[in-house]
Structures are given as structure tokens and as C-alpha cells.
C-alpha atoms as a PDB file:
ATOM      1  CA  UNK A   1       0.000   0.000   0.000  1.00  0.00           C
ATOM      2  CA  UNK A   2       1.593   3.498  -0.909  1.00  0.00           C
ATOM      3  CA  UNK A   3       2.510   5.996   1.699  1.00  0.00           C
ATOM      4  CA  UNK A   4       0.009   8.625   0.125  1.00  0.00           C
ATOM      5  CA  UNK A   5      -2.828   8.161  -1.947  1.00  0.00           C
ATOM      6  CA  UNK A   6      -2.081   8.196  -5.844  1.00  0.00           C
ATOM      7  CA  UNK A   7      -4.440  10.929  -6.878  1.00  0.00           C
ATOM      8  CA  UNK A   8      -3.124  13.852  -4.167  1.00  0.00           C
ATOM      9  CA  UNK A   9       0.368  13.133  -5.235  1.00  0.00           C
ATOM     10  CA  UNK A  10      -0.272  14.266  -9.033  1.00  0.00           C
ATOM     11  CA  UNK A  11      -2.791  17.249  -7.501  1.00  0.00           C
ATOM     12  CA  UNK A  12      -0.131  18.101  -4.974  1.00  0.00           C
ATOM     13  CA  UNK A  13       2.660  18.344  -8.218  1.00  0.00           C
ATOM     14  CA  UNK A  14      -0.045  20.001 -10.140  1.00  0.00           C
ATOM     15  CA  UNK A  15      -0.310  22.787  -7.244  1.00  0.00           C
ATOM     16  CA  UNK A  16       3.574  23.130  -7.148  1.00  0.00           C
ATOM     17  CA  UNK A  17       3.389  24.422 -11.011  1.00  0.00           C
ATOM     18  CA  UNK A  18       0.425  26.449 -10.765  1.00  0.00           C
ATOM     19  CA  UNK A  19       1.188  28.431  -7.875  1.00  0.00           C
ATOM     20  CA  UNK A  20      -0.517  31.553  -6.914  1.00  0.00           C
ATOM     21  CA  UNK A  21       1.156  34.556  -6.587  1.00  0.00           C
ATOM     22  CA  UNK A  22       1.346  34.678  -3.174  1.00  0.00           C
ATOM     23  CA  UNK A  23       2.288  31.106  -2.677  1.00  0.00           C
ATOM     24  CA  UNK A  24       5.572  32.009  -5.055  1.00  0.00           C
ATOM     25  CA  UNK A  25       6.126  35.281  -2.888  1.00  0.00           C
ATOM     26  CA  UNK A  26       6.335  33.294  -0.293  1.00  0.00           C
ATOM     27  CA  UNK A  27       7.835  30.343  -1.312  1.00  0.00           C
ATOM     28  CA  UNK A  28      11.061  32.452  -2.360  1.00  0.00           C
ATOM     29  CA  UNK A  29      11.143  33.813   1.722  1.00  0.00           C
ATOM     30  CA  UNK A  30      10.954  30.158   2.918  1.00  0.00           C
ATOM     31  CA  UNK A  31      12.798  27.724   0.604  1.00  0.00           C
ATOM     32  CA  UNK A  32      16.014  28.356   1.999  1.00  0.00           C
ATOM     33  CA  UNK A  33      15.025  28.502   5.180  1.00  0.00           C
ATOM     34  CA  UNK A  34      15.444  26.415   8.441  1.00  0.00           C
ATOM     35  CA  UNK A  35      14.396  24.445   9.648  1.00  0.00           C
ATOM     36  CA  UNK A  36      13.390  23.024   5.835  1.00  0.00           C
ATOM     37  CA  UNK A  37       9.658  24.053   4.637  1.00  0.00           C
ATOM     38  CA  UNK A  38       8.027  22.359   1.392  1.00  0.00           C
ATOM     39  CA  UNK A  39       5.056  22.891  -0.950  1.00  0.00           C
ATOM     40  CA  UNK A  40       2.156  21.544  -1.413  1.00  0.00           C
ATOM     41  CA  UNK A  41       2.624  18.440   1.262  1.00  0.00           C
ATOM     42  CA  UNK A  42      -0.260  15.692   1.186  1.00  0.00           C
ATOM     43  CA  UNK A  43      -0.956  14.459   4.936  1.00  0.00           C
ATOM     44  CA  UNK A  44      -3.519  12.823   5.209  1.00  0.00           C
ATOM     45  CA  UNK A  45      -6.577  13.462   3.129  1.00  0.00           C
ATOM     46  CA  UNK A  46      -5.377  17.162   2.579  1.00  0.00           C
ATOM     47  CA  UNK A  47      -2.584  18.656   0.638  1.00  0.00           C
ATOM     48  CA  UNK A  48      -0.662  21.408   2.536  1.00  0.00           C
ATOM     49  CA  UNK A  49       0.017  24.540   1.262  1.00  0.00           C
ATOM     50  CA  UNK A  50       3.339  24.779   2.902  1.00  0.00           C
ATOM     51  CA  UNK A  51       4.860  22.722   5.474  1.00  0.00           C
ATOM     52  CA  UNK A  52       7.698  22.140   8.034  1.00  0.00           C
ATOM     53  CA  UNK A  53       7.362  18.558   8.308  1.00  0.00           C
ATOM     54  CA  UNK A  54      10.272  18.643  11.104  1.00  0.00           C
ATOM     55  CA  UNK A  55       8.210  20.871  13.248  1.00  0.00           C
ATOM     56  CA  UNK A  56       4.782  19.410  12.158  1.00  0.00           C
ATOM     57  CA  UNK A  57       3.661  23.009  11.478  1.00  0.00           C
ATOM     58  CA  UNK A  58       1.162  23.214   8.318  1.00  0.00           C
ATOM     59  CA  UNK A  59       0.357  27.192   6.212  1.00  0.00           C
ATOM     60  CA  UNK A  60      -1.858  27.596   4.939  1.00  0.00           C
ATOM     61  CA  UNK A  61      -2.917  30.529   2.736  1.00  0.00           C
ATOM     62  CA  UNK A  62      -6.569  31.634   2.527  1.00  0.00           C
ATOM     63  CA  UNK A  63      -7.815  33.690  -0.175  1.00  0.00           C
ATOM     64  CA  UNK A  64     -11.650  35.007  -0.470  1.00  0.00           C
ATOM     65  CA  UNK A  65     -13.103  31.232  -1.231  1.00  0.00           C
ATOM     66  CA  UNK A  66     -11.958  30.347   2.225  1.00  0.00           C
ATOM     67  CA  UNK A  67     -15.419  32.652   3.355  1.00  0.00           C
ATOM     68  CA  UNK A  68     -17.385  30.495   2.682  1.00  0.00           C
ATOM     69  CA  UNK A  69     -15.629  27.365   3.338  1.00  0.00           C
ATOM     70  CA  UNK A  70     -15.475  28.146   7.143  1.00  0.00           C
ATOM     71  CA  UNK A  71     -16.845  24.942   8.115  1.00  0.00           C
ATOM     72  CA  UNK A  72     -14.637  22.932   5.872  1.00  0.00           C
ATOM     73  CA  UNK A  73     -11.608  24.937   7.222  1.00  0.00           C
ATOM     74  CA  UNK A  74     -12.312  24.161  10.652  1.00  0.00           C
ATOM     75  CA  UNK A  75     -12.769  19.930   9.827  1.00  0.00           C
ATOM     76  CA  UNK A  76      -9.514  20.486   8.320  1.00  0.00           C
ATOM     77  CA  UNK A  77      -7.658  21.785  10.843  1.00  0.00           C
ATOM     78  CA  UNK A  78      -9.177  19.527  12.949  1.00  0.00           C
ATOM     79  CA  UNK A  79      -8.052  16.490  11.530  1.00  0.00           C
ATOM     80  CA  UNK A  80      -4.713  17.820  11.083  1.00  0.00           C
ATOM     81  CA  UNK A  81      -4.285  18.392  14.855  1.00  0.00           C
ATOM     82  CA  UNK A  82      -5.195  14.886  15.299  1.00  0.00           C
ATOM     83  CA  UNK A  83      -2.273  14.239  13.526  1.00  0.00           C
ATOM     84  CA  UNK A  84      -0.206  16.215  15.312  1.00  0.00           C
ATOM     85  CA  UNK A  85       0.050  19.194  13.303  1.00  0.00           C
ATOM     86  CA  UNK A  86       0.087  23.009  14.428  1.00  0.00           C
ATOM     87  CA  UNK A  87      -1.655  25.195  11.843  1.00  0.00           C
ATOM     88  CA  UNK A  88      -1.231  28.758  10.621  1.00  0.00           C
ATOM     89  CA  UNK A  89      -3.535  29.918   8.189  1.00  0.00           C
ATOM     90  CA  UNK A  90      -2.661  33.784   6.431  1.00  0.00           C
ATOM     91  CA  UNK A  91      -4.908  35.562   4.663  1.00  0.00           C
ATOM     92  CA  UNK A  92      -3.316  36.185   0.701  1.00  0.00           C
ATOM     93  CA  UNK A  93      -3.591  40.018   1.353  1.00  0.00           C
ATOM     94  CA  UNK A  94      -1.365  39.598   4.494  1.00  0.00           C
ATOM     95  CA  UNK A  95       1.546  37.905   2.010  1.00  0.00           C
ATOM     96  CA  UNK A  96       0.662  40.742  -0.494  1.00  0.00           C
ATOM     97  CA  UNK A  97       1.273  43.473   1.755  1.00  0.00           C
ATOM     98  CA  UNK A  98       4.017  41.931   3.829  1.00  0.00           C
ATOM     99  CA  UNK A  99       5.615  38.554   2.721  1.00  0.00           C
ATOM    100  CA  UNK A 100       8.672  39.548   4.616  1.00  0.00           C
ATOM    101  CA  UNK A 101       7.023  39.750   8.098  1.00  0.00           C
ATOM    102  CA  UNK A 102       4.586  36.340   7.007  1.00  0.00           C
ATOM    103  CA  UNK A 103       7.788  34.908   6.353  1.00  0.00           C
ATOM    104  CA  UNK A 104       9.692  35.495   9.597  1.00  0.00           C
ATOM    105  CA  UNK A 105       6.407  34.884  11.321  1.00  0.00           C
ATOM    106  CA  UNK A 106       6.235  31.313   9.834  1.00  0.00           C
ATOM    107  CA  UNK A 107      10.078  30.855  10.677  1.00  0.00           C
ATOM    108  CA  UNK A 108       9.755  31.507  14.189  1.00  0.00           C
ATOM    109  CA  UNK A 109       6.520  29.426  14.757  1.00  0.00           C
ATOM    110  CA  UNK A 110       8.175  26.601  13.585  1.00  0.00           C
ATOM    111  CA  UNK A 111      11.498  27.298  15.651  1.00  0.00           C
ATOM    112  CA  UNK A 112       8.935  27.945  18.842  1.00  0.00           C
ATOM    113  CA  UNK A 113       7.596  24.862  17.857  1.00  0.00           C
ATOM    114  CA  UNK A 114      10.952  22.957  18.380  1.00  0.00           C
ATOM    115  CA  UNK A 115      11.183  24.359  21.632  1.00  0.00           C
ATOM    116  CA  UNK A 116      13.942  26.989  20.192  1.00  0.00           C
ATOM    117  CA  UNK A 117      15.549  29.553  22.549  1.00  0.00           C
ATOM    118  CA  UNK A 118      17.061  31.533  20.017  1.00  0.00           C
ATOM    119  CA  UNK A 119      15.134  33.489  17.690  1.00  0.00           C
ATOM    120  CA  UNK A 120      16.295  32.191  13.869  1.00  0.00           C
ATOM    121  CA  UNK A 121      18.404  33.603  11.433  1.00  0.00           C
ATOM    122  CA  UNK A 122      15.751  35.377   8.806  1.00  0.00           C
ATOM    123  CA  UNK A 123      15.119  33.187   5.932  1.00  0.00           C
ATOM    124  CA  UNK A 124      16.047  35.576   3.086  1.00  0.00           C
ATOM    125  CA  UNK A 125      18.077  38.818   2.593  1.00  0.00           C
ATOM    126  CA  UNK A 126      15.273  41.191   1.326  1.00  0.00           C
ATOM    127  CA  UNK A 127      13.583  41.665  -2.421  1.00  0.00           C
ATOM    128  CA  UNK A 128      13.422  38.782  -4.565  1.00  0.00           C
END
């Protein structure tokens, strides 16, 4: 029996090439980052947006169809806790207006997260 089920793996890849905008401003702030986030992780039924699998800390970034998917949100994050995950959820204008300050806030909930003392190194130098 596979790890994950067939069908999220190719809508996971498919998410990973048709990014949104703010998931590639982002993605640029975290992908050298550390501890290590990735893209589009399937756990579960679900497929992360972006994830720190050493920290178990899910992202996940909500645009205006999240509204009136409240309900489905909250089963979501529900069964991810379950599992064992923390999860942040940002709003798209939040990345928009401030990807730099998402970023670092992402960075140190996952260092928090691993019981870190030290606040981390940021994750990128600035622009992109």
C-alpha cells in the first residue's frame, strides 16, 4: 500500500506548477530557510500549502473562497491536529502586503515549535 494516496500526489505536483502569486512570494522567503519548509505536502486526506514537516507546522494561505468554506476549514484543521500538526492559516492580502514579516512569522513558529531559545536567522536577505 503506498505511503500517500495516488491521486493527491499528481494534484499536490499540479499545485507546485500552478502556484498563486502569493504562494511564489512566499515560497522564495521560505525555501532556503530552516528548519526546511516544502510545498504543497499531502498528509492525510489534505494537501498542505506549505509545510515544516520537522516541526509538524502546516500554512496555509486563505484567499476570499476560504469565506465560505469556514466549516470545511475548521474539519480540516481539525483532523490535522489529530495528527499532530500546528496550523497557521494567512490571509493572501497579508503575504501581499508583507511577505517579509509572514515569512519570519512562519520561521519563528516553527522554531517555537521545536522548543527553540534563540530566535532564527531570517530566511532571506530582502527583495526577490
Amino acid at each position: 500500500m503506498p505511503r500517500v494516496v495516488p491521486n493527491l500526489t499528481i494534484n499536490a505536483r499540479s499545485l507546485r506548477n500552478q502556484a498563486t502569486a502569493e504562494e511564489r512570494l512566499l515560497w522564495v522567503r521560505l525555501r532556503h530557510a530552516r528548519p526546511r519548509f516544502t510545498r504543497q505536502l499531502p498528509v492525510g486526506r489534505y494537501i498542505l500549502d506549505f509545510a515544516c514537516r520537522t516541526a509538524k507546522l502546516a500554512v496555509e494561505i486563505d484567499g476570499s473562497q476560504h469565506l465560505d468554506a469556514i466549516d470545511y476549514d475548521e474539519r480540516r484543521t481539525s483532523a490535522l491536529i489529530g495528527l499532530g500538526w500546528q496550523v497557521l492559516r494567512v490571509w493572501n492580502s497579508e503575504v501581499r502586503e508583507n511577505p517579509d514579516g509572514v515569512a519570519e512569522a512562519i520561521v519563528t513558529a516553527a522554531a517555537i515549535r521545536l522548543g527553540r531559545t534563540h530566535p532564527p536567522t531570517p530566511p532571506f536577505q530582502g527583495g526577490e
